[in-house]
N, C-alpha and C. Protein backbone atom coordinates (compact mmCIF):
# COMPACT_ATOMS: atom_id res chain seq x y z
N UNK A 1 -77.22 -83.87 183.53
CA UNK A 1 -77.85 -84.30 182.29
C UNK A 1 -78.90 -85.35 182.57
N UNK A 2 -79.85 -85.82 181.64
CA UNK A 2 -80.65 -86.77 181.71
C UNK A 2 -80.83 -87.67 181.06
N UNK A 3 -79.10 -88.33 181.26
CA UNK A 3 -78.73 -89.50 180.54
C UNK A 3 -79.16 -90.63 181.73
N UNK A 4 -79.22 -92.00 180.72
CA UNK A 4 -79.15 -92.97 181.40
C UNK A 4 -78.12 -93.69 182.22
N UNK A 5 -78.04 -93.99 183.17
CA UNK A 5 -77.02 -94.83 183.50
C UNK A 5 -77.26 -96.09 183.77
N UNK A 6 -76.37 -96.93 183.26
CA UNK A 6 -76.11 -98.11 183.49
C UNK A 6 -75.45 -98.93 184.58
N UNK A 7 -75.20 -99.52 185.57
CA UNK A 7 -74.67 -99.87 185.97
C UNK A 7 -74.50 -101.57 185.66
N UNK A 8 -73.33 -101.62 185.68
CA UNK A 8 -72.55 -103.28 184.94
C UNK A 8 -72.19 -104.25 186.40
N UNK A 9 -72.53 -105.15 186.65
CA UNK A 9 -71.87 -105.71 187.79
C UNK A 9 -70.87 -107.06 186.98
N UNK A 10 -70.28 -107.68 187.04
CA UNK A 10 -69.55 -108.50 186.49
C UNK A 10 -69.17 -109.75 187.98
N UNK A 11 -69.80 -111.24 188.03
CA UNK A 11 -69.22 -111.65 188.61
C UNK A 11 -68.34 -112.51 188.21
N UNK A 12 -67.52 -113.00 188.85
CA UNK A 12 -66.23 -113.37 188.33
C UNK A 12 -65.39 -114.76 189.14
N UNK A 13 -66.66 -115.12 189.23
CA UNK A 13 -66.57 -116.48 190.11
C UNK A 13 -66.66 -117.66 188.86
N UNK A 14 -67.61 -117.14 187.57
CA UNK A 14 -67.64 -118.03 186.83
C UNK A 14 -66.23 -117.97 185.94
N UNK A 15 -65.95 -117.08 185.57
CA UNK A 15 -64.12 -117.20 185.26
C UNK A 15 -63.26 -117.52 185.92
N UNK A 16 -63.60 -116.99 187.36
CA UNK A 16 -62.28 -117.97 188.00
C UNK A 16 -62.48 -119.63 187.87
N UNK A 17 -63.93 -119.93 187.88
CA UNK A 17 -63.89 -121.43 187.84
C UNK A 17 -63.24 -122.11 186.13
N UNK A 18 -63.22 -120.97 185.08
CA UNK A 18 -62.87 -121.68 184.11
C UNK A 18 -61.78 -121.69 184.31
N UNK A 19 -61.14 -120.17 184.85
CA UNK A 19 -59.55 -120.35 184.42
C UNK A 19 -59.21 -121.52 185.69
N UNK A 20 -59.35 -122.29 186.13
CA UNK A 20 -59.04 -123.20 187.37
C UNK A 20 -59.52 -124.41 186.70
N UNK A 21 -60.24 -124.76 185.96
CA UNK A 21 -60.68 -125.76 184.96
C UNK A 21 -59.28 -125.73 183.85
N UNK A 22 -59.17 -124.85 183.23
CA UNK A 22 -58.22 -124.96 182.08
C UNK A 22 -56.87 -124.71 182.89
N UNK A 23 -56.63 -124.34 183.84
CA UNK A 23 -54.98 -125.11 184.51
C UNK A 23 -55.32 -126.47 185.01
N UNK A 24 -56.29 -126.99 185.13
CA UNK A 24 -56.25 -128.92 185.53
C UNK A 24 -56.05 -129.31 184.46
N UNK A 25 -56.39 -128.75 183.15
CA UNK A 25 -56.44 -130.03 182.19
C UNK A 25 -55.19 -129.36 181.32
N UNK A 26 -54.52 -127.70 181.57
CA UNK A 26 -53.31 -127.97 181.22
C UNK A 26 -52.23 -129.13 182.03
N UNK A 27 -52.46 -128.77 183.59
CA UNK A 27 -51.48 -129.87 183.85
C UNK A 27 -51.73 -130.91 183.97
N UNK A 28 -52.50 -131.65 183.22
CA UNK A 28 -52.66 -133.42 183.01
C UNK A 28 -51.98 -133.52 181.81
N UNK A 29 -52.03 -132.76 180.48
CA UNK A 29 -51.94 -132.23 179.39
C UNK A 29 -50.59 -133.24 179.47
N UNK A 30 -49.16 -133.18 179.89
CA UNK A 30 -48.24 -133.65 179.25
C UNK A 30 -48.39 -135.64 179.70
N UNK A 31 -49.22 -136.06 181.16
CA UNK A 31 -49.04 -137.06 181.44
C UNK A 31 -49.69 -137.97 180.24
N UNK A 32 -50.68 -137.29 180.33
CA UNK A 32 -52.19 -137.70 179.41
C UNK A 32 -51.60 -138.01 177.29
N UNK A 33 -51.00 -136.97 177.64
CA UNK A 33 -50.57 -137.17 175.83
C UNK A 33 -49.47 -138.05 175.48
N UNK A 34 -48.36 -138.24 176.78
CA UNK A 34 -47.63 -139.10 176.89
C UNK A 34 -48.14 -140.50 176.79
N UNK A 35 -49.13 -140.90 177.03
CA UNK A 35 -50.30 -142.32 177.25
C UNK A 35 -50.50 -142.75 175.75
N UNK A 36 -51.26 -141.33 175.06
CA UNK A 36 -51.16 -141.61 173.54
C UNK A 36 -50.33 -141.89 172.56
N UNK A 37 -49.58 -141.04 172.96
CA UNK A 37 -47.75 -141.28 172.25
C UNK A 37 -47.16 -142.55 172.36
N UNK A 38 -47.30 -143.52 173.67
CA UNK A 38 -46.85 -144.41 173.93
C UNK A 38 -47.87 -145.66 173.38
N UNK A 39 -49.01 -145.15 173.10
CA UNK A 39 -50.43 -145.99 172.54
C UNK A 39 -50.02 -146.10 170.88
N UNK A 40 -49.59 -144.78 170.55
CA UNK A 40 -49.58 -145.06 169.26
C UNK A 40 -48.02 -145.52 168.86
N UNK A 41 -46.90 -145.45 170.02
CA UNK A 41 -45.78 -145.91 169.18
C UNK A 41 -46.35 -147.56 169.35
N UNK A 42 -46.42 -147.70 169.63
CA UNK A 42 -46.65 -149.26 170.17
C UNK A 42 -47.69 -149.76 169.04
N UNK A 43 -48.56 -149.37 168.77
CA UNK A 43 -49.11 -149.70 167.19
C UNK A 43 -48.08 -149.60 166.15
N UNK A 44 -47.38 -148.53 166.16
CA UNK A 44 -46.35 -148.48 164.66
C UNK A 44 -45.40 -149.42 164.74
N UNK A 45 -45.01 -150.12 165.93
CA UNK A 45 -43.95 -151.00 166.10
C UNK A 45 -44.53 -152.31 165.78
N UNK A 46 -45.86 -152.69 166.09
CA UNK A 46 -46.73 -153.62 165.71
C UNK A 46 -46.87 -154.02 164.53
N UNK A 47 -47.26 -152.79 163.80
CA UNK A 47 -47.41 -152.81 162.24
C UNK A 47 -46.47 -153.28 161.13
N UNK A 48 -45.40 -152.33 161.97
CA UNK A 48 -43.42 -152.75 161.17
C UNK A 48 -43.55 -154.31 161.24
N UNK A 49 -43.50 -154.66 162.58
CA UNK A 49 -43.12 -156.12 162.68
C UNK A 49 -44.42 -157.13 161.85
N UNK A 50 -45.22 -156.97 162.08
CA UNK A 50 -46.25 -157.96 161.03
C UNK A 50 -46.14 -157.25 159.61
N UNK A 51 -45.63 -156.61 159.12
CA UNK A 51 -44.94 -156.08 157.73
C UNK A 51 -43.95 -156.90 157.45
N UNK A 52 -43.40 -157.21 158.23
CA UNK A 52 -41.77 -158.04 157.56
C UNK A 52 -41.81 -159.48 158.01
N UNK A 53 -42.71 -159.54 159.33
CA UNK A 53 -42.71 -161.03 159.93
C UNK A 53 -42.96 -161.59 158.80
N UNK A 54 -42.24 -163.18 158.51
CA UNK A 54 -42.56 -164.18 157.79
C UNK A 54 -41.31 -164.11 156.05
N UNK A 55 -40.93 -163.04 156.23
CA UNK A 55 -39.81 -162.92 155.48
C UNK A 55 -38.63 -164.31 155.54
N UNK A 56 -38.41 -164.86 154.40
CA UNK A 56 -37.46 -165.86 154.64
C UNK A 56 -35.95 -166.04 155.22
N UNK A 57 -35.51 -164.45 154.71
CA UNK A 57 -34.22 -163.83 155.15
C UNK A 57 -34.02 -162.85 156.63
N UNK A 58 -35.01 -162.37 156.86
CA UNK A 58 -35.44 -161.61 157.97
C UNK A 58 -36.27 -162.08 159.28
N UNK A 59 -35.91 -163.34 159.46
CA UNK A 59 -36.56 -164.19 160.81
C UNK A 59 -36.35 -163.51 161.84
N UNK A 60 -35.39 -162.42 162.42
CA UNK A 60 -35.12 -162.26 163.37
C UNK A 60 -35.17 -160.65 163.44
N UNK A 61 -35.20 -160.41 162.64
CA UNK A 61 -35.48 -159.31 162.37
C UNK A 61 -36.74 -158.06 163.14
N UNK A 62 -38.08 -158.78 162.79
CA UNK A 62 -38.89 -158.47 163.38
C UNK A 62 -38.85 -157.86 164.87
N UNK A 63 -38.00 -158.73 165.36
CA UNK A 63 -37.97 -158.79 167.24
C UNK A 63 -37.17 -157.89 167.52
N UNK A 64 -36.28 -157.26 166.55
CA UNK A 64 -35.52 -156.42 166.75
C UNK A 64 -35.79 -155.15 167.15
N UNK A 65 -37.70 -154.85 166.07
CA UNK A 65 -38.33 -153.34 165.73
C UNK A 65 -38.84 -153.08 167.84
N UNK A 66 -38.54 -151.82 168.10
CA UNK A 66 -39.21 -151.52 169.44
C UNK A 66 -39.33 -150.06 169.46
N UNK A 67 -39.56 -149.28 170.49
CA UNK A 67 -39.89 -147.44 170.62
C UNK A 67 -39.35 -147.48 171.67
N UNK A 68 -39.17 -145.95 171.99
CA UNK A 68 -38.61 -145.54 173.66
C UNK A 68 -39.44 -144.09 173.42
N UNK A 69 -39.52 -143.78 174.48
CA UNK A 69 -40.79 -142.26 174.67
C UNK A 69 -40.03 -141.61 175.53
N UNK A 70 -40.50 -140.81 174.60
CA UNK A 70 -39.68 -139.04 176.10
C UNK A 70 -40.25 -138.04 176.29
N UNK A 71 -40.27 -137.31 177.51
CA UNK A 71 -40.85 -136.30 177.39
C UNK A 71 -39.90 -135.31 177.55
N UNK A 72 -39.86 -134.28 176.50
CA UNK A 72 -39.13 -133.06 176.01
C UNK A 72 -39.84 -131.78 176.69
N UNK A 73 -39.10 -130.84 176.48
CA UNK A 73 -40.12 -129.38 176.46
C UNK A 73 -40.63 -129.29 175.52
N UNK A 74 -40.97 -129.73 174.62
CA UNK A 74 -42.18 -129.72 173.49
C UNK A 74 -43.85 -130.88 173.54
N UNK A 75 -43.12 -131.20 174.56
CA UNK A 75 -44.13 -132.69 174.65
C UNK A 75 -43.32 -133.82 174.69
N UNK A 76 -44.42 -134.93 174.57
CA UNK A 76 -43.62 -136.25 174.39
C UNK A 76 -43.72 -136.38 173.23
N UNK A 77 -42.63 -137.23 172.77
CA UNK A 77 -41.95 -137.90 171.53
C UNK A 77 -41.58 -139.28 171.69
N UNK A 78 -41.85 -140.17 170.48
CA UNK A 78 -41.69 -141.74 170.61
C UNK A 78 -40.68 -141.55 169.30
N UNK A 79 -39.65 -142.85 169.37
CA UNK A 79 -38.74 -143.47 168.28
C UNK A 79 -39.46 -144.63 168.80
N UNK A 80 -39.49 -144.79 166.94
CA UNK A 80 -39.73 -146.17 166.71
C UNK A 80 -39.19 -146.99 165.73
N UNK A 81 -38.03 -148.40 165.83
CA UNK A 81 -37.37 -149.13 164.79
C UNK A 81 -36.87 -149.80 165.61
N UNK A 82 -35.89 -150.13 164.60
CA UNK A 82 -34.68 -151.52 165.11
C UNK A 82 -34.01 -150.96 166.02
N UNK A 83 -33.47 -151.90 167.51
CA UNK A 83 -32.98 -151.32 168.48
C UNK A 83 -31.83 -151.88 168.18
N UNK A 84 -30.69 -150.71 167.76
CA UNK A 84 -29.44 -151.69 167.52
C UNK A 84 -28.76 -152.19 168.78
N UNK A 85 -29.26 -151.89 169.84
CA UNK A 85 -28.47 -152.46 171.19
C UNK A 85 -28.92 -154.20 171.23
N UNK A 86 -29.69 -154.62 170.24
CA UNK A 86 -30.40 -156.02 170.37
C UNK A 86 -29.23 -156.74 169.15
N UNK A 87 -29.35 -158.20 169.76
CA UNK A 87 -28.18 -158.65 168.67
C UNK A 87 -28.87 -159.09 167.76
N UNK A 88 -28.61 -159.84 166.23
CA UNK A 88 -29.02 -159.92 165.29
C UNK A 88 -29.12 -159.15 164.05
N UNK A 89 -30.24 -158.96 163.37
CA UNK A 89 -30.44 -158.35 162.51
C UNK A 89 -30.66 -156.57 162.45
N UNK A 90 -30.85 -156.01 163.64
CA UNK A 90 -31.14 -154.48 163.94
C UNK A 90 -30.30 -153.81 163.08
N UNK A 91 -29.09 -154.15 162.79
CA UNK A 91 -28.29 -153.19 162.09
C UNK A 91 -28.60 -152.87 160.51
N UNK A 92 -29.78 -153.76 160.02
CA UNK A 92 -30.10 -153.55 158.65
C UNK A 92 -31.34 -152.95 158.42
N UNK A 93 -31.67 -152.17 159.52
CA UNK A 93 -33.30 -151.71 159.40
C UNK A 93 -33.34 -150.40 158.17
N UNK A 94 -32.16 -149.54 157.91
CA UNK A 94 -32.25 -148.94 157.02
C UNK A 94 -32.67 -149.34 155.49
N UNK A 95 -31.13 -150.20 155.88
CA UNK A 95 -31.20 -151.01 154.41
C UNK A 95 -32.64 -151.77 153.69
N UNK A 96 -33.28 -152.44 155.01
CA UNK A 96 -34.51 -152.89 154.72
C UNK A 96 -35.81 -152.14 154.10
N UNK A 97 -36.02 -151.14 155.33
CA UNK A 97 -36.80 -149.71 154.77
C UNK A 97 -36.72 -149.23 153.77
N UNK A 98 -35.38 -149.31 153.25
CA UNK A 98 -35.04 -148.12 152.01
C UNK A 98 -34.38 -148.89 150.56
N UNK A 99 -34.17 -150.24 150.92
CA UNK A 99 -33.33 -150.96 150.25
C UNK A 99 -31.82 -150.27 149.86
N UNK A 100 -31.20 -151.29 148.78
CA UNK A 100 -29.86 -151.04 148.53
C UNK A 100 -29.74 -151.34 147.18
N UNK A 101 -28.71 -151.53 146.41
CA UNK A 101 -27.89 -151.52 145.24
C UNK A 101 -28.69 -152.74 144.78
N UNK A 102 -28.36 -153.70 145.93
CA UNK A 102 -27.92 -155.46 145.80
C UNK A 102 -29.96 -155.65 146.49
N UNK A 103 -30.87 -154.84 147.28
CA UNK A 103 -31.94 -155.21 147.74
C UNK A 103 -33.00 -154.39 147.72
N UNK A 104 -34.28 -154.85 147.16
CA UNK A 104 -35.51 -154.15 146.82
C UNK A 104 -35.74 -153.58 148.00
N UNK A 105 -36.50 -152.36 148.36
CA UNK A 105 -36.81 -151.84 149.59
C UNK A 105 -38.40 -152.74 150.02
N UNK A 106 -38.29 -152.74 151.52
CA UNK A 106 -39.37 -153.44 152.49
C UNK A 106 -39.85 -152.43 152.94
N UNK A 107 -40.64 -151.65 153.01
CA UNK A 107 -40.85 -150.23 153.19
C UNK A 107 -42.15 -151.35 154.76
N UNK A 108 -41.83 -150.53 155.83
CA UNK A 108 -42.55 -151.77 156.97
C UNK A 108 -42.64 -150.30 157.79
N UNK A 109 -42.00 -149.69 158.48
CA UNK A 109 -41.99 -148.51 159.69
C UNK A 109 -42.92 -147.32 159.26
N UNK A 110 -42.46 -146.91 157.88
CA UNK A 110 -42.67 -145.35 157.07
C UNK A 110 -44.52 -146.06 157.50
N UNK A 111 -44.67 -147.44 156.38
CA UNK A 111 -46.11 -147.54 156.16
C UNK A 111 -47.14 -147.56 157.52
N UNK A 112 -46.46 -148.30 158.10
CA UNK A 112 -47.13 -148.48 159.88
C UNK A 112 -47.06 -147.18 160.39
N UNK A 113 -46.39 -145.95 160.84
CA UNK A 113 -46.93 -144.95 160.92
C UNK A 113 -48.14 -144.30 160.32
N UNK A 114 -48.13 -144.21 158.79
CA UNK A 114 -48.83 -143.54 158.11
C UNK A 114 -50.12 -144.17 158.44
N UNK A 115 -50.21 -145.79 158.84
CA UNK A 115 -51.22 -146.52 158.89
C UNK A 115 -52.00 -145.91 160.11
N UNK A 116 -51.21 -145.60 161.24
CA UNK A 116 -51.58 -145.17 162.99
C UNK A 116 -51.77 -143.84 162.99
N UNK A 117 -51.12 -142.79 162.06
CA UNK A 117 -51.85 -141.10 162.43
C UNK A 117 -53.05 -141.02 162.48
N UNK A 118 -54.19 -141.65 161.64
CA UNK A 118 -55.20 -140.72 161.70
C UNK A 118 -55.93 -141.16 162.87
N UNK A 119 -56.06 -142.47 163.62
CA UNK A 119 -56.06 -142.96 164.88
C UNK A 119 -55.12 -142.26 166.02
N UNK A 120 -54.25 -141.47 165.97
CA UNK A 120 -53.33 -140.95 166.57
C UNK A 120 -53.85 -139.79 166.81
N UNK A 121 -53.71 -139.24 165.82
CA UNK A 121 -54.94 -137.86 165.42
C UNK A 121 -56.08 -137.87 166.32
N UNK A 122 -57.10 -138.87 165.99
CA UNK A 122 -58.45 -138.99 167.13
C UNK A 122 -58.07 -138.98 168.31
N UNK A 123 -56.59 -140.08 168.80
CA UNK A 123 -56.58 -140.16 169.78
C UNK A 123 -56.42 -138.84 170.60
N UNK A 124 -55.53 -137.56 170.14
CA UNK A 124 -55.12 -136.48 170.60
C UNK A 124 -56.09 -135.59 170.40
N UNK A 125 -57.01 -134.82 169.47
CA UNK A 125 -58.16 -134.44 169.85
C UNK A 125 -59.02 -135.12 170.70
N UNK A 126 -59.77 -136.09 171.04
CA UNK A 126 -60.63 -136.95 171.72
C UNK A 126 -59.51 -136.64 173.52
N UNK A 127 -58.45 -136.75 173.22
CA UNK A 127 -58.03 -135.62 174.87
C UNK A 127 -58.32 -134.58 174.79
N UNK A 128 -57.73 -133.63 174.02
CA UNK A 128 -57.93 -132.39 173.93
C UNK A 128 -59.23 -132.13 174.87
N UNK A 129 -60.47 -132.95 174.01
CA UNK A 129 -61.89 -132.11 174.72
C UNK A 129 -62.33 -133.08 175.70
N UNK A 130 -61.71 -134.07 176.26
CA UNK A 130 -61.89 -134.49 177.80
C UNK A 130 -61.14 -134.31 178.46
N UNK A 131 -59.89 -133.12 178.15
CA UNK A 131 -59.45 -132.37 179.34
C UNK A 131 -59.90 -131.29 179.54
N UNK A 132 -60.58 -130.76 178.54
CA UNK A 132 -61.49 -129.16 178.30
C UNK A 132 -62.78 -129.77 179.16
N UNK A 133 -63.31 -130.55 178.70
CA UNK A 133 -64.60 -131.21 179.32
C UNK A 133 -64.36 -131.61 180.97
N UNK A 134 -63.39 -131.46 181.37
CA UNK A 134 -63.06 -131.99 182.89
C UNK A 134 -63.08 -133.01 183.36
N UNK A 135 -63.46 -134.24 182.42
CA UNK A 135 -63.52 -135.53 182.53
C UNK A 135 -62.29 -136.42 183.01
């Protein structure tokens, strides 16, 4: 026949370099987000405690709020509140947060989160594309 032919060459040096780009910045991926996680519990614990610091009844209180970070098979994860292993006041961080019968609620943890996501947020996109970026 007196068809055309085409011939296709495909090189494949520039895909191997991406796919070798996107396994570096998957495996930084859990150290790297762990950094943020630990950036942003550490703000929400900040926030709690200058929320309640200066309370007349709750002096000790404050020193109590701290985080611990882990890394799971899902990623890392931070807790953040009263460490009841600390003596003092830790054992009333519910009560405080949420109040009681007998006490108005201090709402200090819930708000300091809500205060740190959207900074949390930046912080985890703004990796995202300087591990895509190779930086």
């Amino acid at each position: 026949h007196g068809e055309d032919v085409v011939k296709l060459h495909v090189d494949h040096k520039d895909m191997d370099r991406w796919a070798l780009k996107l396994d570096g910045a998957v495996s930084k991926v859990p150290d790297e987000a762990a950094k943020v996680v630990a950036r942003g519990a550490l703000q929400v614990k900040k926030g709690a405690q200058k929320r309640v610091r200066g309370h007349p009844h709750l002096r000790r209180y404050p020193y109590t709020i701290n985080y611990d970070t882990y890394k799971g098979l899902r990623g890392p994860t931070a807790e953040i509140g009263p460490d009841r292993g600390k003596r003092g006041q830790a054992p009333l961080g519910a009560i405080i947060e949420y109040g009681s019968v007998n006490s108005p609620p201090i709402p200090h943890i819930r708000p300091a989160t809500e205060d740190e996501l959207p900074r949390f947020e930046r912080a985890m996109e703004a990796l995202a594309a300087k591990l895509l970026e190779g930086r």
